[in-house]
C-alpha atoms as a PDB file:
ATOM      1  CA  UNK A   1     -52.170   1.412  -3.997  1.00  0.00           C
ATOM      2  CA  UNK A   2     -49.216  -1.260  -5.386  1.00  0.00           C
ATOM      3  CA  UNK A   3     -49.879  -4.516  -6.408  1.00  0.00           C
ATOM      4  CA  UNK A   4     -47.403  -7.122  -4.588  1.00  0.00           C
ATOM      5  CA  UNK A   5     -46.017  -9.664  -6.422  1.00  0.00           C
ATOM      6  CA  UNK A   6     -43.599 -12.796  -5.892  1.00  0.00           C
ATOM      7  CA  UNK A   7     -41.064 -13.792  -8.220  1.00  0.00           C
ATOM      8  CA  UNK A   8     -40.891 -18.335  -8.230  1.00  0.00           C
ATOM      9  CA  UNK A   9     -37.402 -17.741  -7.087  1.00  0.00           C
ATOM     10  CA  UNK A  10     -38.328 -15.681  -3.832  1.00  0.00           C
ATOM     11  CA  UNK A  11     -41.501 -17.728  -3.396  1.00  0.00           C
ATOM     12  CA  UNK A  12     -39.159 -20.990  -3.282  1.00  0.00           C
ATOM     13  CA  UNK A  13     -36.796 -19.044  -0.450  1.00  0.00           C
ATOM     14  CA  UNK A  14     -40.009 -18.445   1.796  1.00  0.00           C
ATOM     15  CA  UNK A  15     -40.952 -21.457   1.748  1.00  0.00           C
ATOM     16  CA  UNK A  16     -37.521 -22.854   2.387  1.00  0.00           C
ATOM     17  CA  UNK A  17     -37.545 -20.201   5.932  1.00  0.00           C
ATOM     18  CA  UNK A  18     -39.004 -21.796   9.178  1.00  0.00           C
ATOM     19  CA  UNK A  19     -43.424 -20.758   9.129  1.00  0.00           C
ATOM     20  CA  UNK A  20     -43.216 -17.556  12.132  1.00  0.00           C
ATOM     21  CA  UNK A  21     -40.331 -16.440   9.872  1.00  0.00           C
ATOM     22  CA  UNK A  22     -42.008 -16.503   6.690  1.00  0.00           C
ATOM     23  CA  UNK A  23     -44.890 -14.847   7.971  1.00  0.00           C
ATOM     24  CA  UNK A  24     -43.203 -11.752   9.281  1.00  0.00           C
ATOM     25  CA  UNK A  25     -41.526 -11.721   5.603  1.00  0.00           C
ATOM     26  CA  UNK A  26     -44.726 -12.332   4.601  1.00  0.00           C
ATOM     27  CA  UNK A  27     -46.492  -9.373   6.555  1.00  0.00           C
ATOM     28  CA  UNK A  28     -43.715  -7.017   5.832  1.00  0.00           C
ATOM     29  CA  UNK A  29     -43.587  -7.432   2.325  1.00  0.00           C
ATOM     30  CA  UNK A  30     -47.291  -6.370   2.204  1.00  0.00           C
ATOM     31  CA  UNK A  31     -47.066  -3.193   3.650  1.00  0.00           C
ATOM     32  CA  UNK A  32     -45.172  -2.429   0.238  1.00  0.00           C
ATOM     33  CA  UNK A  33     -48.318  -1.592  -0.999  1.00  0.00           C
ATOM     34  CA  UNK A  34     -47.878   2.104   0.211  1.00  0.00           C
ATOM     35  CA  UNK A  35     -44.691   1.995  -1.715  1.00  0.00           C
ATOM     36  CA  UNK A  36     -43.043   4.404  -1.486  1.00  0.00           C
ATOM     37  CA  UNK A  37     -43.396   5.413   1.513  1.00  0.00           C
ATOM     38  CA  UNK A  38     -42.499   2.644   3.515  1.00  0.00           C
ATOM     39  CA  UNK A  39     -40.157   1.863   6.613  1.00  0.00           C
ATOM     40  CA  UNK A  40     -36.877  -0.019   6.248  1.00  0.00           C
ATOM     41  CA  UNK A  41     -36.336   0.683   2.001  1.00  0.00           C
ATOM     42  CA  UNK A  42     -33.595   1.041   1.279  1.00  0.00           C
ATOM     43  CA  UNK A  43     -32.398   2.480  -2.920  1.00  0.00           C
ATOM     44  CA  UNK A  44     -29.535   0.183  -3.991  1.00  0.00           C
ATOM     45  CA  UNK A  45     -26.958   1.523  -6.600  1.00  0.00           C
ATOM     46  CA  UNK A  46     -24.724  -0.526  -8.492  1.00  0.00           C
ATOM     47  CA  UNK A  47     -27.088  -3.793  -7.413  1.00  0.00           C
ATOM     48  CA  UNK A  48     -29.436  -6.665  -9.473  1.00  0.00           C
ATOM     49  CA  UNK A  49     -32.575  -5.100  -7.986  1.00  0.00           C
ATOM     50  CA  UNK A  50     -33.917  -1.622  -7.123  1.00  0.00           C
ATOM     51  CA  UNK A  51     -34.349  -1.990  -2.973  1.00  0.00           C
ATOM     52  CA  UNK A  52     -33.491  -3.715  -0.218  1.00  0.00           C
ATOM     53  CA  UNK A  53     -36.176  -4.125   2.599  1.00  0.00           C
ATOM     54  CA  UNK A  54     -34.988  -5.032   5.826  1.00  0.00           C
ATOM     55  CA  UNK A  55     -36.759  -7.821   8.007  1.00  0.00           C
ATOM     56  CA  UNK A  56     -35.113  -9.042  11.239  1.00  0.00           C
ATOM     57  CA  UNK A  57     -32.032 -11.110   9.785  1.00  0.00           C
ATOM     58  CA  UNK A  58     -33.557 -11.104   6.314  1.00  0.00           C
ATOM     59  CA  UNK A  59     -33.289  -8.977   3.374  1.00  0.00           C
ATOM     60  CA  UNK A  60     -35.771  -9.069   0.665  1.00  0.00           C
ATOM     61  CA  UNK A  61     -34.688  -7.501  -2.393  1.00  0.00           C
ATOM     62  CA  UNK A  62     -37.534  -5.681  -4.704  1.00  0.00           C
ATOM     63  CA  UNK A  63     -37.898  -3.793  -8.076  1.00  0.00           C
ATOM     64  CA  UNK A  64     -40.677  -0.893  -8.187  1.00  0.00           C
ATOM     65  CA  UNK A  65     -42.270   0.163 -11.164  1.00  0.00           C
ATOM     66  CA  UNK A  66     -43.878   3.071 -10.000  1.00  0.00           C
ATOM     67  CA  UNK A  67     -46.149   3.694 -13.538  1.00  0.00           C
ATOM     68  CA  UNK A  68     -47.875  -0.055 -13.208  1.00  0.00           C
ATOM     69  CA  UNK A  69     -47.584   0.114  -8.876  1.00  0.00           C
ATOM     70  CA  UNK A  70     -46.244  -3.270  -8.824  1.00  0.00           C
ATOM     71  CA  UNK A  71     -43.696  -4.208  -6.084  1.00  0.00           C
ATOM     72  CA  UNK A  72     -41.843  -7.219  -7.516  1.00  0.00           C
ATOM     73  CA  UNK A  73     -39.939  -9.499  -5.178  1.00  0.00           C
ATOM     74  CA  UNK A  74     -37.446 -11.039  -6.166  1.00  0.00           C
ATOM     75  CA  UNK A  75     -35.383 -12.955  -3.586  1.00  0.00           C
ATOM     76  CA  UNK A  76     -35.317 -13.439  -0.054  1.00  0.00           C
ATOM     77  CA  UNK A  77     -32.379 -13.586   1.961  1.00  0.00           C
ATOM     78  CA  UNK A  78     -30.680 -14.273   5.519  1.00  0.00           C
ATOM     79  CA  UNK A  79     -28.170 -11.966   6.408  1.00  0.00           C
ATOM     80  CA  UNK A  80     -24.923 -12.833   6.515  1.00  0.00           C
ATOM     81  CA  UNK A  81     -21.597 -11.535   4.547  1.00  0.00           C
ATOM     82  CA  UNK A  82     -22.957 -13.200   1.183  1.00  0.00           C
ATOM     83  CA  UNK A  83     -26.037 -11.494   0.905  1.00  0.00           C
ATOM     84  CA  UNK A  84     -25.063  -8.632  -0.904  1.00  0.00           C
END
């Protein structure tokens, strides 16, 4: 079982998001305890952070250390063409 934690920057960004969007974030993000094997990860390559997760219109972008099993997130973000 992973440990789920919130960097201040992607904490700020939820609570930035409207309150039935942050929860699904919210909910999502914790099923990244059974990281990982989890629906909608994505590996990045040539990126800041390990994964992408995919939410509705949001990305939330994650680093993994699999020794420790903590899922780090790290920001939250709407879709659009400046996300990645």
């Amino acid at each position: 079982m992973n440990e789920v934690v919130y960097s201040n920057k992607a904490a700020k960004q939820l609570r930035k998001l409207q309150p039935a969007d942050s929860k699904m974030v919210r909910s999502e993000c914790n099923k990244l305890t059974g990281m990982p094997d989890c629906a909608n990860v994505k590996a990045l390559v040539n990126h800041k952070y390990q994964y992408r997760l995919r939410v509705g219109s949001f990305r939330i972008f994650f680093d993994f250390d699999g020794v420790a099993h903590i899922v780090s997130i790290e920001e939250v973000k709407k879709r659009d063409e400046r996300t990645y």
